[in-house]
Protein backbone atom coordinates (compact mmCIF):
# COMPACT_ATOMS: atom_id res chain seq x y z
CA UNK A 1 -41.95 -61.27 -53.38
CA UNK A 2 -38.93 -63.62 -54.80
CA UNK A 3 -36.65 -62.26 -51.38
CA UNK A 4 -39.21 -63.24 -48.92
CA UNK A 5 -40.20 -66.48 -50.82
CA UNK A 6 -36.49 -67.20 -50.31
CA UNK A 7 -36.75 -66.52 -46.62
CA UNK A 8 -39.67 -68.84 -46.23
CA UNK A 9 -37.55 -72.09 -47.83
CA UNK A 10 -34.75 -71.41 -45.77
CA UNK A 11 -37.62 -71.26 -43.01
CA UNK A 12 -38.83 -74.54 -43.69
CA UNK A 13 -35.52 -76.16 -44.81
CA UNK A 14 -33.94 -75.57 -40.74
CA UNK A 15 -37.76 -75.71 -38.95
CA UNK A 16 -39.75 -77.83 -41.24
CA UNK A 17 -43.55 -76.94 -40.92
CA UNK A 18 -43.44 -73.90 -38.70
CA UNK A 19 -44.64 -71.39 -41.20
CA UNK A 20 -47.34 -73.54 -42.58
CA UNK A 21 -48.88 -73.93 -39.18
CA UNK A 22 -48.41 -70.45 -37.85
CA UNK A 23 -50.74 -69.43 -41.46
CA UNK A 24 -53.49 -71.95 -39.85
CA UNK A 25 -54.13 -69.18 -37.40
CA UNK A 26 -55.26 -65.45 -38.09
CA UNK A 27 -52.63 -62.83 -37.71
CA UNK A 28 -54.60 -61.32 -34.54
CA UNK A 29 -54.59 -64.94 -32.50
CA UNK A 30 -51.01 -65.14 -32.90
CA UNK A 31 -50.62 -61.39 -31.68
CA UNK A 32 -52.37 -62.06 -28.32
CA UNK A 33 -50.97 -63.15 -25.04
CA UNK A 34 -51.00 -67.17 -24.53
CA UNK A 35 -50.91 -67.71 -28.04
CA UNK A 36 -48.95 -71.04 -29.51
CA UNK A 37 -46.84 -69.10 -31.35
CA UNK A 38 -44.15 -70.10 -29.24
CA UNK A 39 -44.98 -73.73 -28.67
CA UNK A 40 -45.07 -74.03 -32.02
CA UNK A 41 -41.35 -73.01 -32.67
CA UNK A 42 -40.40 -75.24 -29.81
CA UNK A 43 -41.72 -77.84 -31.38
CA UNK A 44 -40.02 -77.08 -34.74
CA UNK A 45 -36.72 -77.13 -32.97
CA UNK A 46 -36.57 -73.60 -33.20
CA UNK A 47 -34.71 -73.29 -30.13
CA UNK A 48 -31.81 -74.62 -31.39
CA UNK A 49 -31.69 -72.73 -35.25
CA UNK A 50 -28.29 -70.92 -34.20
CA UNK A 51 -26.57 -73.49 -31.93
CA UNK A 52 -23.52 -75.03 -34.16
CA UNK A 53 -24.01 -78.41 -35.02
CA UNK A 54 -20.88 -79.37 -32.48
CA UNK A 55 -23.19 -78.47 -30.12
CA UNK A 56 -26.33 -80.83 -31.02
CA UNK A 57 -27.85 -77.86 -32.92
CA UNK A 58 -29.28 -77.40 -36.20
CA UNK A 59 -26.22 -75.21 -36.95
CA UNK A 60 -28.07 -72.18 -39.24
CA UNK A 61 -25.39 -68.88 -39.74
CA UNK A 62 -25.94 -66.18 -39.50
CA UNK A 63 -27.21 -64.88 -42.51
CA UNK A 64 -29.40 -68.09 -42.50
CA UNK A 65 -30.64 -66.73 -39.19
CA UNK A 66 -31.57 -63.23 -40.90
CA UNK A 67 -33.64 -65.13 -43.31
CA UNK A 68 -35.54 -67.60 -40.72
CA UNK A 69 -36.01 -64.39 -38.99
CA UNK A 70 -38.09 -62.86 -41.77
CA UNK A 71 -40.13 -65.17 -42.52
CA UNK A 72 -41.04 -65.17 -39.05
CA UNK A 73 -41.49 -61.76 -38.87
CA UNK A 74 -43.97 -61.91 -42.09
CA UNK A 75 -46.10 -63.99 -40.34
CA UNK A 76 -45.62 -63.87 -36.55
CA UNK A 77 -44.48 -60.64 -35.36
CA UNK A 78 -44.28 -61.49 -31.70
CA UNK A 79 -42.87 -64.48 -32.25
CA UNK A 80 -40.40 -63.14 -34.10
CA UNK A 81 -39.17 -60.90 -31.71
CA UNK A 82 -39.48 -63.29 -28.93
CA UNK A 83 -37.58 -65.62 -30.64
CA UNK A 84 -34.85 -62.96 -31.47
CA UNK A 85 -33.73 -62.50 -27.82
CA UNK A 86 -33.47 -66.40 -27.35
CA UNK A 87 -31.34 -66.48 -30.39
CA UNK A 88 -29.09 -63.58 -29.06
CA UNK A 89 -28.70 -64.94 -25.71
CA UNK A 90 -27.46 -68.49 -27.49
CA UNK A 91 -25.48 -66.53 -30.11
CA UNK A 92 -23.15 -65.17 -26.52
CA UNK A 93 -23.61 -68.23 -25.42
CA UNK A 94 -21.75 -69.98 -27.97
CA UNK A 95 -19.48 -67.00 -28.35
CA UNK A 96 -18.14 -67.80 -25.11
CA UNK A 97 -18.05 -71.57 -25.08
CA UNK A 98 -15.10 -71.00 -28.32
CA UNK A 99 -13.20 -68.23 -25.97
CA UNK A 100 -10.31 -68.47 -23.32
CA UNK A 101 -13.00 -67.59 -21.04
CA UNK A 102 -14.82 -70.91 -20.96
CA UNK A 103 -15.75 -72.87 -17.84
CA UNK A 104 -16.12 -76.07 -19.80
CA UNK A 105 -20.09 -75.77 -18.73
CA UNK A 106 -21.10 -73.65 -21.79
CA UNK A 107 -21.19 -76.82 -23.70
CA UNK A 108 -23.61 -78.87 -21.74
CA UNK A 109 -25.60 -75.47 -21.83
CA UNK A 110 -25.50 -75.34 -25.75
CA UNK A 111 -26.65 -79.00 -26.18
CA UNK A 112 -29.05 -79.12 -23.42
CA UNK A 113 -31.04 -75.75 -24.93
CA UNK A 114 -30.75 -77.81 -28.24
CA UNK A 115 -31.45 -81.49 -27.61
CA UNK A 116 -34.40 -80.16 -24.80
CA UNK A 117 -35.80 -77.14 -26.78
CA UNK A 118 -35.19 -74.62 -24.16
CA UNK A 119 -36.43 -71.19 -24.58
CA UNK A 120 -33.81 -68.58 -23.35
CA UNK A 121 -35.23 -64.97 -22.20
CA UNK A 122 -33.02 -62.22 -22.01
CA UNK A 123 -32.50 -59.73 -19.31
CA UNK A 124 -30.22 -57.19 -20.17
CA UNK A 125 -31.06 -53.49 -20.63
CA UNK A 126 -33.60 -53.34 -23.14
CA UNK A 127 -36.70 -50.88 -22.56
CA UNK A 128 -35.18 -48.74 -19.94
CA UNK A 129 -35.24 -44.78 -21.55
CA UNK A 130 -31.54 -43.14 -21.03
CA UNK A 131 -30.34 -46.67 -20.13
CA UNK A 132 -27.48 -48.23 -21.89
CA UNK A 133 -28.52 -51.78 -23.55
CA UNK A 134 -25.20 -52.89 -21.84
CA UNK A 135 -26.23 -51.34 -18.30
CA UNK A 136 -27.60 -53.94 -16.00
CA UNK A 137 -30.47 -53.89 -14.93
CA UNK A 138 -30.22 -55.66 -11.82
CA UNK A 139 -27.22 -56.05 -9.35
CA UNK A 140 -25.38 -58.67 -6.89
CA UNK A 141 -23.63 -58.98 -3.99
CA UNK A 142 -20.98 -61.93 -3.39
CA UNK A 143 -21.30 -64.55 -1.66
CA UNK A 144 -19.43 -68.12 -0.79
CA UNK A 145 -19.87 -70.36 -4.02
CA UNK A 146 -21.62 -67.34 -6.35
CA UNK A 147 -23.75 -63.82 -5.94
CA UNK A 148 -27.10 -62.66 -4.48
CA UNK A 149 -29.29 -60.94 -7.26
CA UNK A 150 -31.72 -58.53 -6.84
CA UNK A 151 -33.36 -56.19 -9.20
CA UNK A 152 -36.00 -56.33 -12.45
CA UNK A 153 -36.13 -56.89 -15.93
CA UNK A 154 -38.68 -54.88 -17.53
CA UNK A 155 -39.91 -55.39 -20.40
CA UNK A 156 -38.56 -59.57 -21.06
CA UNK A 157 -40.04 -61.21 -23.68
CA UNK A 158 -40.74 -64.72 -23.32
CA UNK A 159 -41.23 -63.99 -19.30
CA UNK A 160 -43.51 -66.77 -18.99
CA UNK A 161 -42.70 -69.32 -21.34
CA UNK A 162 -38.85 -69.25 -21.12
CA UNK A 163 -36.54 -72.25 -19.36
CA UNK A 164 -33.63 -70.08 -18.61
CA UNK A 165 -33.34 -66.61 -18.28
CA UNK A 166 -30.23 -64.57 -19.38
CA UNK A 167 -28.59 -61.09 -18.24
CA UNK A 168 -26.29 -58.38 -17.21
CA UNK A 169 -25.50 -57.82 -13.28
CA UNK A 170 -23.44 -54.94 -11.48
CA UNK A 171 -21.54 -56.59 -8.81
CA UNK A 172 -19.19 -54.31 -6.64
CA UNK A 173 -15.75 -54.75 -6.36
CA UNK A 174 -13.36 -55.04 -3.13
CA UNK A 175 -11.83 -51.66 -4.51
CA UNK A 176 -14.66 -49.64 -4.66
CA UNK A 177 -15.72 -50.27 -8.01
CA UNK A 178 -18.40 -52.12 -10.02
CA UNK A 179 -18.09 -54.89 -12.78
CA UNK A 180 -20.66 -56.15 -14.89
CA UNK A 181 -21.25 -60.14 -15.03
CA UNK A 182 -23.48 -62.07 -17.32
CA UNK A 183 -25.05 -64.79 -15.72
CA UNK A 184 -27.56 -67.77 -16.80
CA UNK A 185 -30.05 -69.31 -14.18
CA UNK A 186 -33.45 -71.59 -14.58
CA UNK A 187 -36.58 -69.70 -14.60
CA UNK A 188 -37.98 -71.62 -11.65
CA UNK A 189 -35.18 -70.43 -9.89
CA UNK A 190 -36.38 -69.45 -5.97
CA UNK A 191 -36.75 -65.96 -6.11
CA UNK A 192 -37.74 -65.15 -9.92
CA UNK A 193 -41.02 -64.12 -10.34
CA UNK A 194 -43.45 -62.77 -13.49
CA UNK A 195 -45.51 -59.81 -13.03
CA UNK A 196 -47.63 -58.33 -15.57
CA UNK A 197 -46.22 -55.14 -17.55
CA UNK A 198 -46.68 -54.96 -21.61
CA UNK A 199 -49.97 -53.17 -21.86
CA UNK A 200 -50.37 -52.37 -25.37
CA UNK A 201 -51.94 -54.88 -28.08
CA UNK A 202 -49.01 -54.41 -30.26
CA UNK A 203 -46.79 -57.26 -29.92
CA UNK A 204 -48.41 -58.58 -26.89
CA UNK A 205 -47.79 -62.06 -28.02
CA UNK A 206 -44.25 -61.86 -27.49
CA UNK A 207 -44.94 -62.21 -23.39
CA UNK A 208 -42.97 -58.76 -22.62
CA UNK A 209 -43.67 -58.82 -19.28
CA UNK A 210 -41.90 -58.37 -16.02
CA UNK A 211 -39.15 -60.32 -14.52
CA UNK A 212 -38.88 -59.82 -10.54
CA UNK A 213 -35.52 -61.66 -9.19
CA UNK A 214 -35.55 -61.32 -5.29
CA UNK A 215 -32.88 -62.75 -3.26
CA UNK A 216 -31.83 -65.00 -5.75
CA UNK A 217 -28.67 -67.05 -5.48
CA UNK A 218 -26.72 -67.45 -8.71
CA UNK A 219 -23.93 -70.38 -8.73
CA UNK A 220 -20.35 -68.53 -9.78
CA UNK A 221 -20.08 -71.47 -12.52
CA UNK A 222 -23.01 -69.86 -14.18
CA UNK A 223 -21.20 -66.40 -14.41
CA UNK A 224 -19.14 -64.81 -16.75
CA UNK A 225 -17.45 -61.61 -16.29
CA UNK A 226 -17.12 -58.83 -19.16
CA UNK A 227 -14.33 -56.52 -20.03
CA UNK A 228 -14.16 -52.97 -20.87
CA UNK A 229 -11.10 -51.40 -22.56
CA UNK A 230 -8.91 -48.83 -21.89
CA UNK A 231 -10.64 -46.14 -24.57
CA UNK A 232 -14.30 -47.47 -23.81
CA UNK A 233 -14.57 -49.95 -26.00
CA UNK A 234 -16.87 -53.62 -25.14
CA UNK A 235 -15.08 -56.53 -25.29
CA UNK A 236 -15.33 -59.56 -28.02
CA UNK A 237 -17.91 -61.42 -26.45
CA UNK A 238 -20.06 -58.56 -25.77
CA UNK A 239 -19.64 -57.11 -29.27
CA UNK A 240 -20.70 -60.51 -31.07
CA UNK A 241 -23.60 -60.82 -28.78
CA UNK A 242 -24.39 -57.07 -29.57
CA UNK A 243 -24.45 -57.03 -33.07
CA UNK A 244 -26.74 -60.85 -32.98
CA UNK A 245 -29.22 -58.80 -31.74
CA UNK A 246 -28.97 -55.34 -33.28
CA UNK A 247 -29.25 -58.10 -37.16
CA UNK A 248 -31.89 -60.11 -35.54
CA UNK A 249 -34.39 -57.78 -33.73
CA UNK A 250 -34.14 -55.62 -37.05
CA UNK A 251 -35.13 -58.44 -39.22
CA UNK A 252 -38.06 -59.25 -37.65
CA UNK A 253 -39.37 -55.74 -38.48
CA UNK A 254 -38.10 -56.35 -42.15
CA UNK A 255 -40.47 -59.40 -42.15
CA UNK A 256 -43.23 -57.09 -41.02
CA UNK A 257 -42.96 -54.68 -43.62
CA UNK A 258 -42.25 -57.18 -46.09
CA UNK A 259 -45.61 -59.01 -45.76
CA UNK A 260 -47.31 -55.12 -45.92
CA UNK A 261 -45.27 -54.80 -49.58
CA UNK A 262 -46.12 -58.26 -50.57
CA UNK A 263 -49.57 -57.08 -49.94
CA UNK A 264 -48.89 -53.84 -51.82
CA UNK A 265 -47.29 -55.99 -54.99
CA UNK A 266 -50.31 -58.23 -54.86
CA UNK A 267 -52.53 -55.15 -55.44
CA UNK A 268 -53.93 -54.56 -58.88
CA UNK A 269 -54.34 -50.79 -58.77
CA UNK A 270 -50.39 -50.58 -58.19
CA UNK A 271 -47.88 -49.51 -60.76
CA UNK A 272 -44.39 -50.62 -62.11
CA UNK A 273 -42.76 -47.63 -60.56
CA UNK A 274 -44.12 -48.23 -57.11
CA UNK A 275 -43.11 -52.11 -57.03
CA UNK A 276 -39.57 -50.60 -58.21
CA UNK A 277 -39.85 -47.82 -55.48
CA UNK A 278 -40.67 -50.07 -52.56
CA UNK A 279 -38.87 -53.39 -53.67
CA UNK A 280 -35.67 -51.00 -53.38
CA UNK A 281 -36.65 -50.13 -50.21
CA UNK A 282 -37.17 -53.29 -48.69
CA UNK A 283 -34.35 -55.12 -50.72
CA UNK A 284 -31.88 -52.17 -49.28
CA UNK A 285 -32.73 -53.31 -46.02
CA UNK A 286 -32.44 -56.87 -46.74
CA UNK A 287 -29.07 -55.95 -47.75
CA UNK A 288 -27.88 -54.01 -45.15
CA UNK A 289 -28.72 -56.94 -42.41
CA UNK A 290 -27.60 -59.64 -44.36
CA UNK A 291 -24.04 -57.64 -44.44
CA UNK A 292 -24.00 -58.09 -40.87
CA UNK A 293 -24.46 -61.39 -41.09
CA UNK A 294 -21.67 -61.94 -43.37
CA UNK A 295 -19.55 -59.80 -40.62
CA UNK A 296 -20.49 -62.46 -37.99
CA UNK A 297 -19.56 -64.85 -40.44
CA UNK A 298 -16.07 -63.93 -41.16
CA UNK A 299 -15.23 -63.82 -37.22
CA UNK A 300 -15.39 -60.27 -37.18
CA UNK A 301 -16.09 -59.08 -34.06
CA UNK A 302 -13.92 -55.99 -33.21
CA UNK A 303 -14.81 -52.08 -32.69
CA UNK A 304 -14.81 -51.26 -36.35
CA UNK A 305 -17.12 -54.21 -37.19
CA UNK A 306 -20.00 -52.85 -34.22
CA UNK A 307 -19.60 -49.34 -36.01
CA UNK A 308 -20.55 -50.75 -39.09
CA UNK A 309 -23.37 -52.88 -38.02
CA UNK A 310 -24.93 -50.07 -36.37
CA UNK A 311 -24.31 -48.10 -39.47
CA UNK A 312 -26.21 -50.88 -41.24
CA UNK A 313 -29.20 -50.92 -38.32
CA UNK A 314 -30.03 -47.78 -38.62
CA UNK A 315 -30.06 -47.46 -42.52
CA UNK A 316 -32.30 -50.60 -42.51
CA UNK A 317 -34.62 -49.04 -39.76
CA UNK A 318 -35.23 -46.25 -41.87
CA UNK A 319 -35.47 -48.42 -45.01
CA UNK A 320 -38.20 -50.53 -42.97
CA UNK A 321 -39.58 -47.47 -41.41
CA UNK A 322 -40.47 -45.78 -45.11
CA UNK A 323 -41.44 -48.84 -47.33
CA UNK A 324 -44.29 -49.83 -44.37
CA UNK A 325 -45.38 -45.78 -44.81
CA UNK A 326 -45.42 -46.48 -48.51
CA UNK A 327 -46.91 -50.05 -49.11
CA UNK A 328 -49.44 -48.52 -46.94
CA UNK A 329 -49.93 -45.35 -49.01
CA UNK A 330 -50.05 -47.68 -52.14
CA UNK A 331 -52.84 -50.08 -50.97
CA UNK A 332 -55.24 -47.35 -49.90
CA UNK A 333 -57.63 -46.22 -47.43
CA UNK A 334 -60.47 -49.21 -48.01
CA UNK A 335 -56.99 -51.82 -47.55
CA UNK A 336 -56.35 -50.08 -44.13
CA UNK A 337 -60.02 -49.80 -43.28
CA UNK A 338 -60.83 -53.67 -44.61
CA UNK A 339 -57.91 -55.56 -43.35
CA UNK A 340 -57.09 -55.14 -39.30
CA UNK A 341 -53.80 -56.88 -40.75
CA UNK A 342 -52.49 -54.09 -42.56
CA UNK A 343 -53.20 -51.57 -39.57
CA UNK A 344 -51.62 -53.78 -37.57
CA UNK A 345 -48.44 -54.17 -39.55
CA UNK A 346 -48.17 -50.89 -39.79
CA UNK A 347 -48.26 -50.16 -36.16
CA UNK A 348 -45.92 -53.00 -35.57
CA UNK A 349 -43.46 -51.32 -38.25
CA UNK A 350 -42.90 -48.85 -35.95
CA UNK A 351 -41.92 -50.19 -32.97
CA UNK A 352 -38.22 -51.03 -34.49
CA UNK A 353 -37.26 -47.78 -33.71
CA UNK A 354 -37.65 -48.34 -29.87
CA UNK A 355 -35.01 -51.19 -29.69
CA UNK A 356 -31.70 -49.46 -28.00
CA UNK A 357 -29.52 -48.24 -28.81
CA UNK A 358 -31.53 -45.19 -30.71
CA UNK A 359 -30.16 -43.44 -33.05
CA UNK A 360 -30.55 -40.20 -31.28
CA UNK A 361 -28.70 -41.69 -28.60
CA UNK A 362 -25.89 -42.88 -30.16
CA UNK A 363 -25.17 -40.17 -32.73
CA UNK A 364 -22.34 -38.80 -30.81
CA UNK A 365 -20.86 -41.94 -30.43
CA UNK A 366 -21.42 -42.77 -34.31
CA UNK A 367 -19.65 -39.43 -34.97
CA UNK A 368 -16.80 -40.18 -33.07
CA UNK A 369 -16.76 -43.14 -34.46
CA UNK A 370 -16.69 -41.57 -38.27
CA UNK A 371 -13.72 -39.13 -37.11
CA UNK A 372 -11.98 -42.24 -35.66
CA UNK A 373 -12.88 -42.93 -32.22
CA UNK A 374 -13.44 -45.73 -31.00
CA UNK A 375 -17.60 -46.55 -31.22
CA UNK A 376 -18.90 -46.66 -27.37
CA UNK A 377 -21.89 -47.21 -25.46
CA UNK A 378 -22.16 -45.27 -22.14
């Protein structure tokens, strides 16, 4: 497929080698827990893909990112979406370091992640049913020099392989209130603790386990807060950070079901019409993503931009959702019985949909949004 073939050489061009070594090792080994999928992106540099080059990284944009993504996702789904919430917890990371709101320490964060190869968890509000992605999942109290966290992440990929670990906390106010802070603190940490949680095969590989943070002191120069404003809306730095993930965790399922319709186009017993019918599918999905990208690209980062990236996420999770169903349909029953790859794709396909926010739980938002509202996430 000439799209994904594309994806692979901008792969190799920003982590030279990665792809050919993941293909040394069968799908299924890569898929389990302790596999080296991981390791071997760290050793690629793959920590550092989107950190700008002013910041010792290897500077890839964003719709560079999409495509690295991909390929990734063709051939490593865990990794893939592992590596997808290290890249979104840089992407605010960097966001921040070029806003009024820096410390100064962002920068030494950026170039340490890069020049050490740093893996970067994050712990916001993923996986948590009727739970806003931007709702924290743990909370803080103040104290002299920082907070006190307490709480769990559940599920956090990369829970036992990451360096730092990123994530929303609710910390009261002196009025009553509650604000939300994003803070960034070393795994080893006193206090953080991994506890088995992912239980299906499915992306095990991706370590989506269970963070435990217990008493643990985070230093104020590590914290950031957020805004909200006055109609609902996120702020800038939570918007940018919002739609690197909602690009990036949807791309890795476009690599999945592109390496089922490579699969399908490789098949001799397919016709023209149905490399036509699911190369538009998968291209339209390609499509819609990489127009994100070229939102993040153009510095745009406001309301309107999020409702059109989510626009875009959707239309590409269905466009995913239906060309895996078809290059399925296309290969056959013996492909599906023969080949534990294509089951597994398949199932794998799926699981986009279970990234928040869902549709169904944003489609009063979304049609506020379309009779112009602002777009927001309770």
């Amino acid at each position: 497929m000439q799209s994904l073939d594309e994806a692979r050489a901008v792969c190799e061009t920003y982590l030279p080698g990665l792809l050919s070594k993941l293909s040394e090792s069968p799908l299924a080994d890569l898929e389990k827990p302790d596999n080296q999928g991981l390791e071997l992106f760290r050793s690629a540099g793959g920590p550092a893909l989107v950190i700008p080059k002013a910041y010792a990284g290897l500077g890839a944009n964003a719709l560079d990112a999409v495509r690295v993504t991909r390929a990734i996702g063709a051939a490593a789904p865990s990794l893939a979406v592992a590596s997808t919430m290290h890249h979104f917890s840089v992407a605010t990371i960097f966001t921040l370091a070029e806003s009024l709101r820096s410390s100064g320490v962002e920068w030494a964060l950026l170039e340490g992640i890069a020049t050490q190869n740093l893996l970067v968890s994050s712990g916001f509000a993923e996986g948590n049913p009727g739970q806003g992605i931007l709702s924290p999942t743990v909370s803080g109290t103040r104290a002299d020099g920082g907070i006190v966290v307490n709480g769990a992440k559940r599920p956090c990929s990369m829970s036992r392989s990451m360096n730092l670990l990123s994530a929303s906390v609710a910390v009261p106010r002196e009025d009553g209130g509650q604000e939300t802070v994003l803070m960034l603190l070393p795994a080893e940490t006193p206090g953080v603790s991994v506890h088995p949680f992912w239980k299906s095969d499915v992306l095990a590989g991706a370590e989506s386990d269970e963070v435990r943070l217990t008493d643990v002191f985070v230093d104020e120069r590590l914290l950031v807060p957020t805004e909200i404003g006055e109609r609902g809306e996120i702020d800038e730095l939570q918007t940018i950070g919002f739609m690197w993930f909602e690009m990036l965790i949807t791309s890795c399922y476009l690599g999945m079901a592109s390496a089922l319709v490579e699969k399908a186009f490789a098949s001799k017993r397919i016709t023209p019409a149905v490399v036509a019918d699911l190369g538009i599918r998968i291209e339209t999905a390609a499509q819609l993503l990489e127009g994100i990208a070229r939102q993040l690209m153009a510095k745009e980062g406001d309301n309107a931009a999020l409702a059109r990236a989510m626009v875009a996420r959707y239309g590409a999770q269905e466009a995913i959702v239906d060309s895996a169903r078809r290059a399925v349909e296309a290969l056959g029953g013996m492909a599906y019985i023969g080949s534990p790859d294509v089951a597994y794709l398949a199932a794998a396909c799926h699981c986009v949909s279970f990234h928040p926010p869902s549709k169904g739980a944003t489609s009063a938002a979304l049609a506020a949004s379309f009779r112009g509202d602002v777009l927001r996430f309770d």
